[in-house]
C-alpha atoms as a PDB file:
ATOM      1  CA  UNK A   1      27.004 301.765 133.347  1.00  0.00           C
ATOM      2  CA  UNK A   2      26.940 300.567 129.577  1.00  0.00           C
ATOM      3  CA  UNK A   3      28.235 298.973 127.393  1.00  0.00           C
ATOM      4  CA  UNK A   4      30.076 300.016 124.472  1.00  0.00           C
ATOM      5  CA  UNK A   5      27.061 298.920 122.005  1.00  0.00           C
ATOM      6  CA  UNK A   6      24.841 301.077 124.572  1.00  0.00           C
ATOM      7  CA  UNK A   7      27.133 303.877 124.573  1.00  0.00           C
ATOM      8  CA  UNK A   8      26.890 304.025 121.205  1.00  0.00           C
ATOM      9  CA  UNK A   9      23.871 303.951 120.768  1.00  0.00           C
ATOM     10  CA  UNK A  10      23.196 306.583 123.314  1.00  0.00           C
ATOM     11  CA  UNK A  11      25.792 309.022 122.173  1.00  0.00           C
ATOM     12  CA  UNK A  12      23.687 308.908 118.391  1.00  0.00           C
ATOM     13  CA  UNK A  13      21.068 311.703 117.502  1.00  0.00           C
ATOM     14  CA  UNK A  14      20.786 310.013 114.147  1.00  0.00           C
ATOM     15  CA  UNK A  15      20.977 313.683 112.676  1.00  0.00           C
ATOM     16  CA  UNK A  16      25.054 314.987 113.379  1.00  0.00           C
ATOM     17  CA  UNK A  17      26.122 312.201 115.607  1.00  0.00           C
ATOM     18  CA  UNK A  18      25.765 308.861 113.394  1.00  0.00           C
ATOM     19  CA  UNK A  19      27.483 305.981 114.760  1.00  0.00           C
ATOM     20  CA  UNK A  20      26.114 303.685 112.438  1.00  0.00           C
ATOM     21  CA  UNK A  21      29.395 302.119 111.755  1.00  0.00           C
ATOM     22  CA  UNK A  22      30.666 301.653 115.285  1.00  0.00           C
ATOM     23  CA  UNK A  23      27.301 300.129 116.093  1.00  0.00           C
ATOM     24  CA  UNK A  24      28.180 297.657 113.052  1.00  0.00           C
ATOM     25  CA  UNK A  25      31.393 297.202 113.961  1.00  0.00           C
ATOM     26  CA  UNK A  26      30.935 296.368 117.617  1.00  0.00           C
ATOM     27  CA  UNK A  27      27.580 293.882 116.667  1.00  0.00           C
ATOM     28  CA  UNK A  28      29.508 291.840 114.352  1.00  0.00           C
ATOM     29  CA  UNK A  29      33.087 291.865 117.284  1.00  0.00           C
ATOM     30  CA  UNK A  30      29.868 290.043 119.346  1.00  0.00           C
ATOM     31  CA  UNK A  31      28.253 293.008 121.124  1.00  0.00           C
ATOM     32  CA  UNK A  32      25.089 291.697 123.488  1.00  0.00           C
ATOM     33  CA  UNK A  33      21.788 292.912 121.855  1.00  0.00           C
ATOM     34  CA  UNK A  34      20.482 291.951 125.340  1.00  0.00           C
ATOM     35  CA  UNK A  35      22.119 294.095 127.314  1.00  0.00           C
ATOM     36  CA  UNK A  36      20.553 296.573 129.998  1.00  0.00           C
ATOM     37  CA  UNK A  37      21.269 299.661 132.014  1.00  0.00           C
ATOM     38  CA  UNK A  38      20.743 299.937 135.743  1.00  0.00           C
ATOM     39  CA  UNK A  39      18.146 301.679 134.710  1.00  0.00           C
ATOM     40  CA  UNK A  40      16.451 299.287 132.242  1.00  0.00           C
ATOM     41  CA  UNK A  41      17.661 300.998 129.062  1.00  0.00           C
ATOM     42  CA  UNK A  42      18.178 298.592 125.724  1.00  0.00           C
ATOM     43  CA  UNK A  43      19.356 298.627 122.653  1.00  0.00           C
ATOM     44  CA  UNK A  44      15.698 300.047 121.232  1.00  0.00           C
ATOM     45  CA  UNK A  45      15.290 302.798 123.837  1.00  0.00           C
ATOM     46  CA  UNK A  46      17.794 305.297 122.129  1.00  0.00           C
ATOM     47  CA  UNK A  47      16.008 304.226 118.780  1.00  0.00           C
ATOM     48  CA  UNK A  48      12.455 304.855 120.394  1.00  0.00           C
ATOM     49  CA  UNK A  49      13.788 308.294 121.617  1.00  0.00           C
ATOM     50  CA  UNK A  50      14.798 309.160 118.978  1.00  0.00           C
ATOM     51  CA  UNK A  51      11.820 308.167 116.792  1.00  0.00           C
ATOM     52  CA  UNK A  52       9.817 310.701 119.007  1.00  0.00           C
ATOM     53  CA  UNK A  53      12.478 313.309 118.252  1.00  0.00           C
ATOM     54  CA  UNK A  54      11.453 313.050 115.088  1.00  0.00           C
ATOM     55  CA  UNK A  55       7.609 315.222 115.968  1.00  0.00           C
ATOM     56  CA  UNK A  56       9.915 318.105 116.667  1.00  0.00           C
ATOM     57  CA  UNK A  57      12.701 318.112 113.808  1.00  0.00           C
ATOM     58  CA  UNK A  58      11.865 319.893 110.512  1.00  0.00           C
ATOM     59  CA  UNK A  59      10.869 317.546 107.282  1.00  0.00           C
ATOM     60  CA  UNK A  60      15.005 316.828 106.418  1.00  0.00           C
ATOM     61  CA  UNK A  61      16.019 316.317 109.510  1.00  0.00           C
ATOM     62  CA  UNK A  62      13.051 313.707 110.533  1.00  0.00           C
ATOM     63  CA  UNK A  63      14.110 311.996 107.120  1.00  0.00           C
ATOM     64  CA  UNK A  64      17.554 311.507 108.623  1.00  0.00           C
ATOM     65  CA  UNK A  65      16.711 310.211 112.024  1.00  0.00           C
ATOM     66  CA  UNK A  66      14.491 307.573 110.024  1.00  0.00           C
ATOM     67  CA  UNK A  67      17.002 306.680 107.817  1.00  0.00           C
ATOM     68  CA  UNK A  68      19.230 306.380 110.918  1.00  0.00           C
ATOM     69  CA  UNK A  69      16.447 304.612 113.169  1.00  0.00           C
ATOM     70  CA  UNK A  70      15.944 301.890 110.120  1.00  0.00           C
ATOM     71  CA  UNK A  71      19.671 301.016 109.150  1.00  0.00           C
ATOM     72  CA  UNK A  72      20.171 300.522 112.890  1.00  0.00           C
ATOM     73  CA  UNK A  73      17.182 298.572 113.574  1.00  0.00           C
ATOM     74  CA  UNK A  74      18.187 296.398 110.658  1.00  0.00           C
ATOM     75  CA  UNK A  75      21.360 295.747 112.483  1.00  0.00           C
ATOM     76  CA  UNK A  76      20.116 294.706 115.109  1.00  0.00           C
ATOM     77  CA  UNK A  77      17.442 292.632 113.975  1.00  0.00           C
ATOM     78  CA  UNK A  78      20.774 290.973 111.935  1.00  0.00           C
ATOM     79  CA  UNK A  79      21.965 289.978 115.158  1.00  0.00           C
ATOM     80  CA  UNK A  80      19.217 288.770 117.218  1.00  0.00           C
ATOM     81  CA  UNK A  81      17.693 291.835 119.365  1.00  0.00           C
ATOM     82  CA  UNK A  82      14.163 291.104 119.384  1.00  0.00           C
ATOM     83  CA  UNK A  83      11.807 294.422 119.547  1.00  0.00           C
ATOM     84  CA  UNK A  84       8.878 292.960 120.793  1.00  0.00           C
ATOM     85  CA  UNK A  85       9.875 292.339 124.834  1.00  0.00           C
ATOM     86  CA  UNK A  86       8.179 293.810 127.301  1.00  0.00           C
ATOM     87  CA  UNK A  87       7.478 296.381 128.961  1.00  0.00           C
ATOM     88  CA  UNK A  88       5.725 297.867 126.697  1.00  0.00           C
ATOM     89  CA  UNK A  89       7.241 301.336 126.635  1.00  0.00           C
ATOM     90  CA  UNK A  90      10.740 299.496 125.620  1.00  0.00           C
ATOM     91  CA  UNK A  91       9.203 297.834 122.776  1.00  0.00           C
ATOM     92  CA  UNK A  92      10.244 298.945 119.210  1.00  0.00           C
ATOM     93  CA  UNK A  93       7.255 297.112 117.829  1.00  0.00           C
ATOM     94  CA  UNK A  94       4.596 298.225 120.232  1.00  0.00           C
ATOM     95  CA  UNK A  95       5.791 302.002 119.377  1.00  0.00           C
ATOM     96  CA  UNK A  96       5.315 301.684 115.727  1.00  0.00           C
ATOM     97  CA  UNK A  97       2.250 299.835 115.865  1.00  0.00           C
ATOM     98  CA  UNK A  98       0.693 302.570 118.620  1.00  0.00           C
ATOM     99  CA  UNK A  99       1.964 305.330 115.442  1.00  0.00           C
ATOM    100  CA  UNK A 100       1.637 303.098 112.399  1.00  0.00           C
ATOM    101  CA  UNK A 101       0.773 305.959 109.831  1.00  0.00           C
ATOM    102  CA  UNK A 102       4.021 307.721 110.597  1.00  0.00           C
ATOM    103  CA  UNK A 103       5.771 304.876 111.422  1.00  0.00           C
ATOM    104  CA  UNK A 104       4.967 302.477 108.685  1.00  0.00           C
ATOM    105  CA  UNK A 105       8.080 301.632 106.768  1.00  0.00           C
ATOM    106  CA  UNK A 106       9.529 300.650 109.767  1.00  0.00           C
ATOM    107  CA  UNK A 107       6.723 298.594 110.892  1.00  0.00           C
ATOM    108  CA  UNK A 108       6.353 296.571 107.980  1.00  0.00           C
ATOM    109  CA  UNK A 109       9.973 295.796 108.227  1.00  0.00           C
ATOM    110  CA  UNK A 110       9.713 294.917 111.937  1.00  0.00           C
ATOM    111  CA  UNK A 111       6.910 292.481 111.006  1.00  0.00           C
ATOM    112  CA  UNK A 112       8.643 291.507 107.367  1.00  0.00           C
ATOM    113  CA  UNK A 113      11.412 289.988 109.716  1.00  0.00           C
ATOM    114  CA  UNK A 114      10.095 288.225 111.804  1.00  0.00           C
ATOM    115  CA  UNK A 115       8.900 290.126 114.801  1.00  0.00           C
ATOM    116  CA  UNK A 116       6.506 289.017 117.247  1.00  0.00           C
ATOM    117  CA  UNK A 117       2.947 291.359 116.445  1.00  0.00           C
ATOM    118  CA  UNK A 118       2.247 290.373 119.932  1.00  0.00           C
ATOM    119  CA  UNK A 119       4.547 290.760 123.195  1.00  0.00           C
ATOM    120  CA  UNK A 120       6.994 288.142 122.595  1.00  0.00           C
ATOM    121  CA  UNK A 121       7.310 286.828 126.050  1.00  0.00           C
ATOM    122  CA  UNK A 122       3.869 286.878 127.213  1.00  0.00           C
ATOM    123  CA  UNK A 123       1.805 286.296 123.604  1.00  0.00           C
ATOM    124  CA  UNK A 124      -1.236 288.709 123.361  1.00  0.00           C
ATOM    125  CA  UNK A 125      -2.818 288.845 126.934  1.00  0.00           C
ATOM    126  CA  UNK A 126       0.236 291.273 127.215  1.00  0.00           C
ATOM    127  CA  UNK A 127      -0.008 293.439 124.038  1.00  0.00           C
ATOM    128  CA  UNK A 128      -1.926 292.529 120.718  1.00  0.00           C
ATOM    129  CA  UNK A 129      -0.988 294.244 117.302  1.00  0.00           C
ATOM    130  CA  UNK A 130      -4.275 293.251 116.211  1.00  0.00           C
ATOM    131  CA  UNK A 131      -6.176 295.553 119.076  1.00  0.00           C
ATOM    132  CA  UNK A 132      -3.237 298.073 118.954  1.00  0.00           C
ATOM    133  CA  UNK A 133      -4.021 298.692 115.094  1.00  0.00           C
ATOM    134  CA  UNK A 134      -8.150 298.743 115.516  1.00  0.00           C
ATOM    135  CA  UNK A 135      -7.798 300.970 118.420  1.00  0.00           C
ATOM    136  CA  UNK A 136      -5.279 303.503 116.191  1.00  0.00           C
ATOM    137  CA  UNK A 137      -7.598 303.380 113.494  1.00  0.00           C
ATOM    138  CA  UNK A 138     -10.874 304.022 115.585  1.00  0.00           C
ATOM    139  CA  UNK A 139      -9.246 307.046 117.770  1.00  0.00           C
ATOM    140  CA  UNK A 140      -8.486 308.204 114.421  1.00  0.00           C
ATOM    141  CA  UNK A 141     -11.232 308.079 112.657  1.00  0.00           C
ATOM    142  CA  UNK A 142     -13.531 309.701 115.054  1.00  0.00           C
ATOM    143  CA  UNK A 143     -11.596 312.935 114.610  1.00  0.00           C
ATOM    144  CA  UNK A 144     -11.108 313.130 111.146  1.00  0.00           C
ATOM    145  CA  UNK A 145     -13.672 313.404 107.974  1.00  0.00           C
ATOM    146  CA  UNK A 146     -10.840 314.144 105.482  1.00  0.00           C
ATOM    147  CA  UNK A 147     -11.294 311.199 102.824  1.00  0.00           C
ATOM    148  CA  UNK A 148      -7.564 311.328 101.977  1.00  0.00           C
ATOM    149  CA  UNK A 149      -6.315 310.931 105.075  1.00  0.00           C
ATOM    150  CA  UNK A 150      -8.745 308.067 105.966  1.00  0.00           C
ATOM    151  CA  UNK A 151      -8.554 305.802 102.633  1.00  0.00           C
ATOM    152  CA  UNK A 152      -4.091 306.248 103.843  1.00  0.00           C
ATOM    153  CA  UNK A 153      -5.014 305.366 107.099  1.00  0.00           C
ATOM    154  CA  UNK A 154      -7.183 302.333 106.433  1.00  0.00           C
ATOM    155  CA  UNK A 155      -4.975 301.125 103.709  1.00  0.00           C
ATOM    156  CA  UNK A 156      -1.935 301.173 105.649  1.00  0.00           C
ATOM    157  CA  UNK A 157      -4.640 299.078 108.598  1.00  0.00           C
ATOM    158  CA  UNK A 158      -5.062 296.431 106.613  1.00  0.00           C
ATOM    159  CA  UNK A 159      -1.683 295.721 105.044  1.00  0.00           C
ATOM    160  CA  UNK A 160      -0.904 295.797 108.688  1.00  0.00           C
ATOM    161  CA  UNK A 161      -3.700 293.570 109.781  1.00  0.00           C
ATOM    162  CA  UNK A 162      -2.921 291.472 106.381  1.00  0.00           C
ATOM    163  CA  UNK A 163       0.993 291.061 107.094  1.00  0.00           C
ATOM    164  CA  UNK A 164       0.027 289.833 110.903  1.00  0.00           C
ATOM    165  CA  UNK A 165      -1.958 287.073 109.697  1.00  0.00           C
ATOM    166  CA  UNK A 166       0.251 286.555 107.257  1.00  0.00           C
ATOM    167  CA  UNK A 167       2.719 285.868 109.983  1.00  0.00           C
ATOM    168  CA  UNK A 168       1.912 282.091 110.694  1.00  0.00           C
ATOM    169  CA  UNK A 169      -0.389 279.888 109.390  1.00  0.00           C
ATOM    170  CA  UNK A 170      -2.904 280.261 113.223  1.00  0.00           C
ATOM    171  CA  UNK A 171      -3.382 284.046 113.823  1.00  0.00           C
ATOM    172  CA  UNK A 172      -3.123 284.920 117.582  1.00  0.00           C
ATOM    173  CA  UNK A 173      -5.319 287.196 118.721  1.00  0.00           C
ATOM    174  CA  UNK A 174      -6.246 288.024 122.398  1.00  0.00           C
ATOM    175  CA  UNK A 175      -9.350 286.286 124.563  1.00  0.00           C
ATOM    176  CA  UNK A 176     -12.507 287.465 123.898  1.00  0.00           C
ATOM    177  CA  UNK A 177     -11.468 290.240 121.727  1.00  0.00           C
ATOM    178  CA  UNK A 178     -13.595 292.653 120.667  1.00  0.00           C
ATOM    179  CA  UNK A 179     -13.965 295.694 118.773  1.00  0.00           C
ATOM    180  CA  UNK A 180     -15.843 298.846 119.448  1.00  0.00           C
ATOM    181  CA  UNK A 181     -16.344 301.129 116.464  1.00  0.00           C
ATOM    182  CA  UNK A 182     -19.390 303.534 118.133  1.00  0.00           C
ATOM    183  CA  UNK A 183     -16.131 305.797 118.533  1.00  0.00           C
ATOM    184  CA  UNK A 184     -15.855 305.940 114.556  1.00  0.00           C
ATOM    185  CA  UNK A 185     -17.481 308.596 113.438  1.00  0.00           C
ATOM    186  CA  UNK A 186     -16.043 308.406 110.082  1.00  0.00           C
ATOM    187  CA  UNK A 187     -15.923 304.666 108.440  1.00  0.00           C
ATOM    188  CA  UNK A 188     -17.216 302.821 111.083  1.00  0.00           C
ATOM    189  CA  UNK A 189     -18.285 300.045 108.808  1.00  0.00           C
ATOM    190  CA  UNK A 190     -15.355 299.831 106.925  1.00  0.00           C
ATOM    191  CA  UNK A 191     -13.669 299.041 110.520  1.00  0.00           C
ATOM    192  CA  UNK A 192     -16.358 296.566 110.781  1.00  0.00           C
ATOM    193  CA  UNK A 193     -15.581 294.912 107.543  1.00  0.00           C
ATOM    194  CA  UNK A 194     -11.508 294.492 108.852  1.00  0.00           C
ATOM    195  CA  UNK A 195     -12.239 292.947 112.123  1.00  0.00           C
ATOM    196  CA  UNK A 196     -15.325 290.376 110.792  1.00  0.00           C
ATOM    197  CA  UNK A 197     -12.737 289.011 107.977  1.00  0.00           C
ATOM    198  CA  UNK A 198     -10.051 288.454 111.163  1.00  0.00           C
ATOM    199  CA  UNK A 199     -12.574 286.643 113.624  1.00  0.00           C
ATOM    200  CA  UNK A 200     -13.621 284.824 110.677  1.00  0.00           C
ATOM    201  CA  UNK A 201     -10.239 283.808 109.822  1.00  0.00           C
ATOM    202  CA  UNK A 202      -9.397 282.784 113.445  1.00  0.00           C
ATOM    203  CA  UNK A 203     -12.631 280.948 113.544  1.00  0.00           C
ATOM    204  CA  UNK A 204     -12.785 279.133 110.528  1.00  0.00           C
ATOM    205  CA  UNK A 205     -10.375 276.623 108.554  1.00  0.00           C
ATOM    206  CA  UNK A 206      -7.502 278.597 106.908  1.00  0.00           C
ATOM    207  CA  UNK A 207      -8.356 278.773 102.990  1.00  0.00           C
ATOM    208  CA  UNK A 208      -5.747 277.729 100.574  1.00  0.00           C
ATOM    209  CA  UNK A 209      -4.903 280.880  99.615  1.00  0.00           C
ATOM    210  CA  UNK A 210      -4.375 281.881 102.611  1.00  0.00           C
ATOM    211  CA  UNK A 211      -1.830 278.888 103.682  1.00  0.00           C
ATOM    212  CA  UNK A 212      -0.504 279.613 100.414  1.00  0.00           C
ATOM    213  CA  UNK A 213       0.786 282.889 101.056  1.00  0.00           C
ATOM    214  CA  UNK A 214       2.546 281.716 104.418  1.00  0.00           C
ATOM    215  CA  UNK A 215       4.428 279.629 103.127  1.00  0.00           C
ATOM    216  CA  UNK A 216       5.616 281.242 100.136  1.00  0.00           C
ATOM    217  CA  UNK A 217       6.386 285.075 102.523  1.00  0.00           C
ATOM    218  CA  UNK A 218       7.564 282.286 105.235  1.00  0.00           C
ATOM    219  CA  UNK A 219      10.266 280.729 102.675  1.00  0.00           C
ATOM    220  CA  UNK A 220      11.485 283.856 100.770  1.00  0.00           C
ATOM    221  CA  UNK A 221      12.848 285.332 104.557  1.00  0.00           C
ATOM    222  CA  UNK A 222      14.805 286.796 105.633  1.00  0.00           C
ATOM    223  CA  UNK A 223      13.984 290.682 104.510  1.00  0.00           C
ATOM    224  CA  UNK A 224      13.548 292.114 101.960  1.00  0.00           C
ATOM    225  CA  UNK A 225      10.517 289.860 100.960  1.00  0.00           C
ATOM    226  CA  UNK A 226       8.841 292.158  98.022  1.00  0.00           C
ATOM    227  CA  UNK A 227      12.330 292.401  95.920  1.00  0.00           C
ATOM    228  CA  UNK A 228      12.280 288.453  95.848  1.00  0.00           C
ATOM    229  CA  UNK A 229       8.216 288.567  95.424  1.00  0.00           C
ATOM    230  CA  UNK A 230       8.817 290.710  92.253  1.00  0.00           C
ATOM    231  CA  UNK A 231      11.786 288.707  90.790  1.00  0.00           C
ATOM    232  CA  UNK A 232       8.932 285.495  91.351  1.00  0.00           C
ATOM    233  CA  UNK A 233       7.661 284.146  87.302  1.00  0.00           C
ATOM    234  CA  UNK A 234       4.115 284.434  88.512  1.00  0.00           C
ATOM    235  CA  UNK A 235       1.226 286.838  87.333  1.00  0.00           C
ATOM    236  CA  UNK A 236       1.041 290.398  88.765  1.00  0.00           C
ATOM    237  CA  UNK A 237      -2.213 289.686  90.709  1.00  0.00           C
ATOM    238  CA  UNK A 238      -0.627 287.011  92.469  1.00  0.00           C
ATOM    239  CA  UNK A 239       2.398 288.837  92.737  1.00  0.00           C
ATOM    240  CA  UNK A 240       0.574 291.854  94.347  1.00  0.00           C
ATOM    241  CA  UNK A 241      -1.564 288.947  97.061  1.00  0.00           C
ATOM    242  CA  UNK A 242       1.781 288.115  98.134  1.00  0.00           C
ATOM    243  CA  UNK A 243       3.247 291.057  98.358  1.00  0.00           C
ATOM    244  CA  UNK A 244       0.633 292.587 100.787  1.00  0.00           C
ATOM    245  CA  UNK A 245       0.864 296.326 100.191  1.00  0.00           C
ATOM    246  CA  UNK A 246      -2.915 298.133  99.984  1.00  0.00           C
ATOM    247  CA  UNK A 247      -1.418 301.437  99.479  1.00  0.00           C
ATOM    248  CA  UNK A 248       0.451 300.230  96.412  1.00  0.00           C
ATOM    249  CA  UNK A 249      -1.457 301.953  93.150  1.00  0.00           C
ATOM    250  CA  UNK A 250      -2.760 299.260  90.795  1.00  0.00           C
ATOM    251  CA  UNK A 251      -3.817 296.359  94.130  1.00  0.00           C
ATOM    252  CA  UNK A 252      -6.101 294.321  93.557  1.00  0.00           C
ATOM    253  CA  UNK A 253      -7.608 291.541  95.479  1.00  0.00           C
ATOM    254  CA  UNK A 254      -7.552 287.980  94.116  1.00  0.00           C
END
């Protein structure tokens, strides 16, 4: 059976059948964000159905179902669902990190929250956004010479990669990881560049900026973090380090 939050949720297609407000209405009466089917449903696996609807729905109607997929997700992250469990394939998190590029908005609000980049019950020997995000970017590249798509893809990388380590003040990444860009056809080095700067970051003392920047993203929770980053009296290029956004026109690097 389920409950009425699962119900809900199930009986949503985000597109004629919104019940965005019922959902609200039965989170805030105290509905269990934990709560499972026999079957092992949760609260994201109607929201990570429906995100995959979205590769067969026409441009207005994929708008919708985002819309839908974000407002809800934002509920529930209001009241303490956590999208980076395991398994995997139940994982809210895991799903937009393993389709970042058309996923991304979501993503960055998943991670502008608070969510774990890396399973949150079993760390990174589980699942690693770090890995998750070089592997996207290396299957990707190897197929695709198309400058404009690759500058969006790598930009949208490394804010990811940026907004991870921007996380906590000690990255986690998983043992002995490694990346192998003989896939790449396209960019390889640039790849190379992105995951040199992380194992140098995990291996050497965190620079001030650096610690700087977690603490300030760290204090200005919860989301959204770039509306209070803007409304900050500091310079632009500090504003735009903090904000993290490398597909923003105008970023620059301190």
């Amino acid at each position: 059976g389920k409950t009425a939050l699962l119900h809900a949720l199930a009986s949503s297609d985000g597109v004629q059948n919104r019940n965005t407000e019922s959902i609200r209405l039965l989170l805030e009466g105290g509905a269990d964000v934990r709560a499972t089917t026999k079957d092992g449903d949760t609260v994201f696996t109607y929201i990570i159905f429906l995100l995959g609807e979205m590769v067969c729905s026409n441009t207005e109607e994929a708008e919708v179902i985002s819309r839908f997929c974000f407002r809800v997700t934002q509920l529930l992250l209001a009241h303490g669902a956590d999208p980076s469990e395991c398994p995997a394939p139940e994982s809210l998190t895991h799903l937009c990190l393993k389709s970042f590029k058309c996923h991304f908005p979501l993503l960055r609000f998943l991670l502008e929250s608070g969510a774990a980049y890396n399973c949150s019950l079993h760390g990174p020997s589980c699942w690693s956004g770090f890995h998750i995000v070089f592997e996207c970017l290396c299957s990707h590249l190897s197929v695709s010479e198309d400058d404009g798509f690759s500058t969006d893809l790598i930009q949208k990388g490394q804010t990811l990669l940026e907004l991870m380590m921007a996380s906590s003040q000690a990255i986690q990444l998983p043992s002995n990881f490694e990346v192998n860009t003989s896939s790449c056809r396209y960019h390889g080095e640039k790849i190379r560049t992105l995951f040199f700067s992380l194992k140098q970051l995990e291996r050497s003392p965190q620079a001030l900026k650096h610690l700087c920047r977690v603490f300030i993203r760290q204090r200005l929770k919860p989301w959204p973090v770039d509306v209070k980053i803007k409304a900050l009296p500091l310079p632009d290029r500090l504003k735009w380090y903090l904000l993290i956004d490398h597909t923003a026109a105008g970023h620059e690097d301190l």
